[in-house]
N, C-alpha and C. Protein backbone atom coordinates (compact mmCIF):
# COMPACT_ATOMS: atom_id res chain seq x y z
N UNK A 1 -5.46 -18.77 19.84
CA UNK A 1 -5.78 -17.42 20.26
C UNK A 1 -7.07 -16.93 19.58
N UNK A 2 -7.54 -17.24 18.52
CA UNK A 2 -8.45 -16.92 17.52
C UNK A 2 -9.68 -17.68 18.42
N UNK A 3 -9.72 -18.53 18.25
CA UNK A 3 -10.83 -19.66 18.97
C UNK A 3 -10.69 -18.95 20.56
N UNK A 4 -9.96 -18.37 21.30
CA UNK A 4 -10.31 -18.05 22.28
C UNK A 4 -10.74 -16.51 22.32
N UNK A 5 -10.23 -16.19 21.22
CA UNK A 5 -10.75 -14.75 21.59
C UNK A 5 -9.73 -13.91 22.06
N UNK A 6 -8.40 -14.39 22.50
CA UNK A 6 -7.23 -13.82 23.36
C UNK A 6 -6.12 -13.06 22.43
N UNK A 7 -5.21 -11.85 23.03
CA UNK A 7 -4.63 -11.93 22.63
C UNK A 7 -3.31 -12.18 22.61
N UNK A 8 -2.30 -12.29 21.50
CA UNK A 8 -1.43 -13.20 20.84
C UNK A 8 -0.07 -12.22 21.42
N UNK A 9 1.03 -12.92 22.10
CA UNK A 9 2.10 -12.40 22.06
C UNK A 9 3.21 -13.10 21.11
N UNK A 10 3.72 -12.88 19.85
CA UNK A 10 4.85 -13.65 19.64
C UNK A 10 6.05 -12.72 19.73
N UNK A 11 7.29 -13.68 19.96
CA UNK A 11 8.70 -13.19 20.32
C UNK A 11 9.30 -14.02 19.38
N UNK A 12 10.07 -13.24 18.67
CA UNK A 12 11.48 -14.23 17.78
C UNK A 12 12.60 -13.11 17.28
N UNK A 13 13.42 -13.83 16.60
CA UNK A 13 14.89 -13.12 15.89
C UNK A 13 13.96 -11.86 15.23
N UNK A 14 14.69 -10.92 14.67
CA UNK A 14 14.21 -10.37 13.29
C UNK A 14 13.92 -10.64 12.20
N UNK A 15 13.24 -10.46 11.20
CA UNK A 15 13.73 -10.65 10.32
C UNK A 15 12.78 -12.59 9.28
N UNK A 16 12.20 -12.62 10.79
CA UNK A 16 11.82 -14.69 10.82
C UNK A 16 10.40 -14.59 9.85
N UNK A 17 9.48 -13.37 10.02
CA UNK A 17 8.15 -13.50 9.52
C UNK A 17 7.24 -13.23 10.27
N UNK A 18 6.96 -12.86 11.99
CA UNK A 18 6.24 -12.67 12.79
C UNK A 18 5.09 -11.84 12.17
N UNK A 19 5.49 -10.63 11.83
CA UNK A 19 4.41 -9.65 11.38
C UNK A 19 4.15 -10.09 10.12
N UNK A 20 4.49 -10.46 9.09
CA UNK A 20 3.98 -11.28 8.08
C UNK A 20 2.94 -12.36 8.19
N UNK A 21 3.20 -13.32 8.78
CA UNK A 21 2.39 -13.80 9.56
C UNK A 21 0.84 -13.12 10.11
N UNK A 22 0.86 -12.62 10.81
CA UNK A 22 -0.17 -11.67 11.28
C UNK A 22 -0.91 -11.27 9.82
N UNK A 23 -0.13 -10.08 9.18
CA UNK A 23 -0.93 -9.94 8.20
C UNK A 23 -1.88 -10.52 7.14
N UNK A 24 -0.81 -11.85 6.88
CA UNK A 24 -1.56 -12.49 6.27
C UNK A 24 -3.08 -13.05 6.42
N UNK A 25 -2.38 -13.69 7.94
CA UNK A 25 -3.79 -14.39 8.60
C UNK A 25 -4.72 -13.24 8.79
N UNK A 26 -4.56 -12.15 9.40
CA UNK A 26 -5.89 -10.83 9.17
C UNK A 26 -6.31 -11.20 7.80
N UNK A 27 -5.24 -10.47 6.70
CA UNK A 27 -5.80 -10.47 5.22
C UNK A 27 -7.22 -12.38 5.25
N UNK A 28 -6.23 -13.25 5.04
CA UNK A 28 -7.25 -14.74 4.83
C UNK A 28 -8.52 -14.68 6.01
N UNK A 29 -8.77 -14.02 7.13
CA UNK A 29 -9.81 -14.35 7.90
C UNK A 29 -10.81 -12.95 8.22
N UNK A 30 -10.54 -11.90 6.67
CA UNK A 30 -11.06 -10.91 6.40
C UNK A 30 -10.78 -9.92 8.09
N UNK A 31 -9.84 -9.70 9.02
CA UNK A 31 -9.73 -8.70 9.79
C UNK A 31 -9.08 -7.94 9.31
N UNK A 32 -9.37 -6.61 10.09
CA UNK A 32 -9.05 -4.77 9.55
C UNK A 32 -7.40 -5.24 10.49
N UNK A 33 -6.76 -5.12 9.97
CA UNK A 33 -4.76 -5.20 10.64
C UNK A 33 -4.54 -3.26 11.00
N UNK A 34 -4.35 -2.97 12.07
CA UNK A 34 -3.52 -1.61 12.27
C UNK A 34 -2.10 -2.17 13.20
N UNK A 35 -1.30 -2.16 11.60
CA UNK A 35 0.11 -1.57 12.51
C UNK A 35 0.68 -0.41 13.19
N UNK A 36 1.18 -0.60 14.36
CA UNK A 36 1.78 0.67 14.99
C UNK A 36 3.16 0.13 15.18
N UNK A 37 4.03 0.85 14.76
CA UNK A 37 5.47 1.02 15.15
C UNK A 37 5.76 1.61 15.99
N UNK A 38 6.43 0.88 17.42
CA UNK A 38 6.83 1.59 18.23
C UNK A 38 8.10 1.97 18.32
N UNK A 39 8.64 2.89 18.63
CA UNK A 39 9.51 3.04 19.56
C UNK A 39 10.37 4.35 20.78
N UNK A 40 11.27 3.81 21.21
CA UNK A 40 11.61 4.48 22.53
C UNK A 40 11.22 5.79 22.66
N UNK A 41 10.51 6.51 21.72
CA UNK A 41 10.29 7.77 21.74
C UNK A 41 8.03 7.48 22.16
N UNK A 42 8.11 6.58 21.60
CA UNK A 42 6.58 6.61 21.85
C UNK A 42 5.39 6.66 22.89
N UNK A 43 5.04 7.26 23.28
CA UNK A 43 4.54 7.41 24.25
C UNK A 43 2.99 6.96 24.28
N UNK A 44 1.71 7.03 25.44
CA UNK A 44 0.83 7.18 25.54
C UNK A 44 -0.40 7.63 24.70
N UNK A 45 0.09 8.89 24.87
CA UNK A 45 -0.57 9.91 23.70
C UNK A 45 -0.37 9.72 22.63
N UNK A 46 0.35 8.70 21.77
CA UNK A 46 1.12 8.77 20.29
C UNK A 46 -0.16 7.53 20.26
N UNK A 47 -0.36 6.80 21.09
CA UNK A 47 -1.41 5.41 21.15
C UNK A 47 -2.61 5.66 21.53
N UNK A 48 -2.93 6.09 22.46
CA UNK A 48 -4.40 6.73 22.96
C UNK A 48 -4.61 7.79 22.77
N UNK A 49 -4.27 9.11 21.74
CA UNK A 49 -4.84 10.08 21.71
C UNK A 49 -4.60 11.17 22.53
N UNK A 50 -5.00 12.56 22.06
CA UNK A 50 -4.73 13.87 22.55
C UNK A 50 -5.80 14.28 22.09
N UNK A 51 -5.74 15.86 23.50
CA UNK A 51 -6.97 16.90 22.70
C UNK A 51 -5.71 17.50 22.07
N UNK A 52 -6.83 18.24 21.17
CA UNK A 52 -5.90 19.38 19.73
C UNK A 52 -6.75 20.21 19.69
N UNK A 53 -6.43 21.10 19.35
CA UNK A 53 -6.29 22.67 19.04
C UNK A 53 -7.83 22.51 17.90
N UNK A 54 -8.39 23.44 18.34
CA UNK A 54 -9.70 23.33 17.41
C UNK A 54 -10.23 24.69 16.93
N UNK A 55 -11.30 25.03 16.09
CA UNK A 55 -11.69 25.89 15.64
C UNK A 55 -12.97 25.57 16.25
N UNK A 56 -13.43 27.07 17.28
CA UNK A 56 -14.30 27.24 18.63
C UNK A 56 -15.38 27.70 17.76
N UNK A 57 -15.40 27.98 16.86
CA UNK A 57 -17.11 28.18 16.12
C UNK A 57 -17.13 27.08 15.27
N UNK A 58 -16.88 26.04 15.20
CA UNK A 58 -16.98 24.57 15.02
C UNK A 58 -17.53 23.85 16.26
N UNK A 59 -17.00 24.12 17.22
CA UNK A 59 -17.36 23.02 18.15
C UNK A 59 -17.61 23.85 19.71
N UNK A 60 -18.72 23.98 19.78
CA UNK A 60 -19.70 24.43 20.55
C UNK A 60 -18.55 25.36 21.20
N UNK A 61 -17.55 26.66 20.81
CA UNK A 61 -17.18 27.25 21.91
C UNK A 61 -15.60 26.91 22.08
N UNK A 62 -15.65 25.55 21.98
CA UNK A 62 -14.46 24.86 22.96
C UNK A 62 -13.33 24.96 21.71
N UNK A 63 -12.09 25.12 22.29
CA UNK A 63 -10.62 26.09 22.22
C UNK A 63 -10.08 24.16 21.55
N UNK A 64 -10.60 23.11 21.97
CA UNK A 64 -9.77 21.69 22.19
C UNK A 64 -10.90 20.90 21.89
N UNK A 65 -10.34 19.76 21.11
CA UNK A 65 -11.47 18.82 21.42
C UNK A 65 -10.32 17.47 21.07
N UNK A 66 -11.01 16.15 21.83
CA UNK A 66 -9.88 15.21 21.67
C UNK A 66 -10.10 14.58 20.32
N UNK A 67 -9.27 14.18 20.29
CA UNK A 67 -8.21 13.08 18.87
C UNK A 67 -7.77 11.91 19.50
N UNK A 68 -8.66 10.93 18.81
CA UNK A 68 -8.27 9.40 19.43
C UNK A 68 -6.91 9.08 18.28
N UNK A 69 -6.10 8.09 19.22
CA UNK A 69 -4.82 7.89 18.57
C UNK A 69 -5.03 6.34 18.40
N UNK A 70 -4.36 6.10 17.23
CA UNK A 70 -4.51 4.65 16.59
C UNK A 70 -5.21 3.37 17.36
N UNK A 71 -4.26 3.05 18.54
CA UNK A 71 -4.91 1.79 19.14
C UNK A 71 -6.44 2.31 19.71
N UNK A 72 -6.59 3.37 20.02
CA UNK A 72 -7.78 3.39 20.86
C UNK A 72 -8.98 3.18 19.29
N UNK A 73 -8.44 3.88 18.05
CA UNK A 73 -9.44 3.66 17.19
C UNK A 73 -9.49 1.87 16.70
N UNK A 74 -8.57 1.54 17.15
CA UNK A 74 -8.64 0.52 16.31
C UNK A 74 -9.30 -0.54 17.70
N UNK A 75 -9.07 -0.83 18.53
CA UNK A 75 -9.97 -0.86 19.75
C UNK A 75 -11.47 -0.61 19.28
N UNK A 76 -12.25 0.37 19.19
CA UNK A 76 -13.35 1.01 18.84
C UNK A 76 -13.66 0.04 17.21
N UNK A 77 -12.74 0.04 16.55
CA UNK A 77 -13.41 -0.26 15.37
C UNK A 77 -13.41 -1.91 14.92
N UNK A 78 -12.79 -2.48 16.80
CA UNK A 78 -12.78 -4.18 16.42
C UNK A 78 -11.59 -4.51 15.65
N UNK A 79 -10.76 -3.47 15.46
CA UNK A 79 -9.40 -4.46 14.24
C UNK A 79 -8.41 -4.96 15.04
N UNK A 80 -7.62 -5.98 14.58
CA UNK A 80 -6.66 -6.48 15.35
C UNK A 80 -5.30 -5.59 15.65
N UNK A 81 -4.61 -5.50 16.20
CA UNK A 81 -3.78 -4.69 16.18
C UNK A 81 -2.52 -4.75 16.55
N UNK A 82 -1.45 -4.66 15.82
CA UNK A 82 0.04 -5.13 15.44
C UNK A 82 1.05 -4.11 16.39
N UNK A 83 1.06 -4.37 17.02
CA UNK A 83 2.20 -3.23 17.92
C UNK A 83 4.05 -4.09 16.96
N UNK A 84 4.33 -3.13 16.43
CA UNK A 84 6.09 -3.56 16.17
C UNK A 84 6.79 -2.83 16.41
N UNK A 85 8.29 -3.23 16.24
CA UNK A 85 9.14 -2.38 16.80
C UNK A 85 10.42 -2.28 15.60
């Protein structure tokens, strides 16, 4: 997956080392690791971001301005990125 550039799905028991794994190999091949924990409550917005509530003599006027949410920063900043559950 590394040599291709792709990314990696693994599936196993709990408990085996999967995300250990991962980390490590980020840590030894110097990549930025963002874990996100998912679950059944998580949505869209918890991953890609929301606008939020802003202070309008800060930012030209405007009442909102968006807030990128984890994967999209980590997307943007090139790190690999650990979805768990």
């Amino acid at each position: 997956a590394m040599q291709m550039q792709r990314a990696l799905l693994l599936e196993g028991s709990p408990g085996v080392g999967k995300s250990s794994m991962i980390q490590n190999l980020a840590f030894l091949t110097s990549n930025q690791l963002v874990r996100i924990n998912l679950s059944e409550h998580t949505d869209m917005m918890d991953l890609l971001g929301a606008e939020s509530p802003c202070d309008p003599s800060t930012n030209d006027g405007a009442l909102f301005k968006w807030q990128d949410g984890p994967l999209l920063l980590a997307i943007k900043n090139g790190s690999w990125v650990l979805l768990d559950e």
